[in-house]
C-alpha atoms as a PDB file:
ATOM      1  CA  UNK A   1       5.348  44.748  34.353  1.00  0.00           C
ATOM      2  CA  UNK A   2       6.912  47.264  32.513  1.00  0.00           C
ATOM      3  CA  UNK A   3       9.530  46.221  29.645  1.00  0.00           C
ATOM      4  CA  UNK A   4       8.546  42.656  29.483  1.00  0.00           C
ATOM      5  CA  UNK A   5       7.172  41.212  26.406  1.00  0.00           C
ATOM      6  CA  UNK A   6       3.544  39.121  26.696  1.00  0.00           C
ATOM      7  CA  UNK A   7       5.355  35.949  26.634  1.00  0.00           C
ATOM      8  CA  UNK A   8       7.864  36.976  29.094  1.00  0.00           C
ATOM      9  CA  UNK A   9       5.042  38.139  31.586  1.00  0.00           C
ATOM     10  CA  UNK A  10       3.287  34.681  31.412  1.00  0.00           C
ATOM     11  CA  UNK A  11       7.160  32.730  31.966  1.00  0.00           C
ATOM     12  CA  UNK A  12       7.890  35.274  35.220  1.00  0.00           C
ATOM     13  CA  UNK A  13       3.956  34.716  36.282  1.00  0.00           C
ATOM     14  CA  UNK A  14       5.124  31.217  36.601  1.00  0.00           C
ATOM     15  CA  UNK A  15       8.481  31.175  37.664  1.00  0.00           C
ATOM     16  CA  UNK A  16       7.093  33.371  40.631  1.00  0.00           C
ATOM     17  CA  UNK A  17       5.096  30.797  41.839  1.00  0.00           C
ATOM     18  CA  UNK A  18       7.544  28.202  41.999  1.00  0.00           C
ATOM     19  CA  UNK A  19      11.178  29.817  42.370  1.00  0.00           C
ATOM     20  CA  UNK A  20      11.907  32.002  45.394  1.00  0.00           C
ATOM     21  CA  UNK A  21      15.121  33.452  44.388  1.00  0.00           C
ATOM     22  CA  UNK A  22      12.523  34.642  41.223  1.00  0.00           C
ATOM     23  CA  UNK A  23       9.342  35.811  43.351  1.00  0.00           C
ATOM     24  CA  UNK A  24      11.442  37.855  45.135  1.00  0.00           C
ATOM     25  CA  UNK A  25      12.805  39.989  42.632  1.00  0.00           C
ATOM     26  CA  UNK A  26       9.511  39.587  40.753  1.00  0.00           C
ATOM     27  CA  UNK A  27       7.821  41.130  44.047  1.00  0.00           C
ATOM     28  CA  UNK A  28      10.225  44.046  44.472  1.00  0.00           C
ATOM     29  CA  UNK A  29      10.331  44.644  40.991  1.00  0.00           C
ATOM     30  CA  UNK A  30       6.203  45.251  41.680  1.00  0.00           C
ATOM     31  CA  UNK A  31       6.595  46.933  44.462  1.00  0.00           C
ATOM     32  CA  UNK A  32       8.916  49.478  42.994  1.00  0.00           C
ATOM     33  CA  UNK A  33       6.076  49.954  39.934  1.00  0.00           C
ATOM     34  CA  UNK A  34       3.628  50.902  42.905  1.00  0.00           C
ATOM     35  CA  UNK A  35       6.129  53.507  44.430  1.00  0.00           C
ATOM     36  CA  UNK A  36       6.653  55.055  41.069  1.00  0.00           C
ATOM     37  CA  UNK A  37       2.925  55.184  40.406  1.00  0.00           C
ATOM     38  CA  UNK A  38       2.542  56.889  43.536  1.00  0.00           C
ATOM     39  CA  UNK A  39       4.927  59.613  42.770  1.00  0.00           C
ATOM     40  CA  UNK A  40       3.038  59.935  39.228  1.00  0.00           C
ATOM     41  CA  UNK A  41       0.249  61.018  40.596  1.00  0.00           C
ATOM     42  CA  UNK A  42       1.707  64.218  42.747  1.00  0.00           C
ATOM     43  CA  UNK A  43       2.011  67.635  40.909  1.00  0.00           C
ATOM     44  CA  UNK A  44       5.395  68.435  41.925  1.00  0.00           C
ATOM     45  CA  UNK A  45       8.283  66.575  42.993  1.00  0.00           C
ATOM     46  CA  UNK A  46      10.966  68.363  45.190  1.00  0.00           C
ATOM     47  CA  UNK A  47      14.332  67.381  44.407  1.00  0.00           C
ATOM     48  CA  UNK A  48      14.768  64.683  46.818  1.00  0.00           C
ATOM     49  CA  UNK A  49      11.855  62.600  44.915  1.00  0.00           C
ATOM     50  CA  UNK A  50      13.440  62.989  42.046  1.00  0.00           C
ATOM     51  CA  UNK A  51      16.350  61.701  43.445  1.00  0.00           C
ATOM     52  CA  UNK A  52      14.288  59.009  44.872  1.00  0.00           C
ATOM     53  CA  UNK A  53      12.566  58.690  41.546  1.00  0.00           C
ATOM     54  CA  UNK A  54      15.731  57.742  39.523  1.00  0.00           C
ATOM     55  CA  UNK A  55      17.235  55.762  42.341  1.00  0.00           C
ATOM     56  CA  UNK A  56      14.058  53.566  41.396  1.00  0.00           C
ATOM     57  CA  UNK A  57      13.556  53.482  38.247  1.00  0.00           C
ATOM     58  CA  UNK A  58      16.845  51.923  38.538  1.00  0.00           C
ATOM     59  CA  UNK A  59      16.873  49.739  40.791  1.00  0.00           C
ATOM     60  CA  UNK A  60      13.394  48.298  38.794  1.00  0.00           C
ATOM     61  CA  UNK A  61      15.795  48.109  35.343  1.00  0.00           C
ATOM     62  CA  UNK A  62      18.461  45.928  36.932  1.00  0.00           C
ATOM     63  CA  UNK A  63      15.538  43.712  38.496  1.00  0.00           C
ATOM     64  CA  UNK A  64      13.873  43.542  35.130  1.00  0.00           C
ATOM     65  CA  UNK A  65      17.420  42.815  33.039  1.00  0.00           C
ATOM     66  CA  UNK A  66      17.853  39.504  36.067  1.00  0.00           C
ATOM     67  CA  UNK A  67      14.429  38.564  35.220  1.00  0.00           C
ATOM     68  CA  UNK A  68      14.910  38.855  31.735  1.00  0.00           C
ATOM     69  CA  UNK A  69      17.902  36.964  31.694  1.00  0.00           C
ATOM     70  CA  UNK A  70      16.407  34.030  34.646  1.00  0.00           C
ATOM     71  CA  UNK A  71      13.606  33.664  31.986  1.00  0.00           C
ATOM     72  CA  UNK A  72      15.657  33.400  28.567  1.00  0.00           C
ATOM     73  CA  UNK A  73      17.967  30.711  30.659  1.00  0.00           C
ATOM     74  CA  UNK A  74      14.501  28.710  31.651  1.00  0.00           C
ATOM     75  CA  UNK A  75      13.698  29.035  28.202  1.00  0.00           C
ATOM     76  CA  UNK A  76      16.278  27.628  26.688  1.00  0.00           C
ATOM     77  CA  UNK A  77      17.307  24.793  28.896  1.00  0.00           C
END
């Protein structure tokens, strides 16, 4: 995961396989990396991927800031 210190990767690893609410957003937030990947790989993008493109890259930042901030609250208390 992109953004997500080595220590923070481990912690979401783990919270995935025991929180729901977490492995959800942990699962999107992969699925989205796969998406962009995708669209890495093409030449040209008309301007309705990029569109879709920043729509994503997005939607993956506000995933990664709740699983940033699910993992400094399990981390703390």
């Amino acid at each position: 995961m992109q953004f997500l210190d080595e220590t923070e990767k481990k912690m979401a690893k783990f919270l995935a396989a025991g929180d729901e609410h977490f492995k959800n957003i942990y699962n999107e937030h992969m699925e989205i990396e796969k998406m962009l990947n995708k669209y890495s790989t093409k030449p040209f993008l008309t301007p309705e991927e990029q569109k879709i493109i920043k729509e994503l890259k997005l939607k993956k930042l506000k995933g990664n800031d709740i699983m940033k901030k699910i993992i400094r609250e399990k981390i703390a208390g």
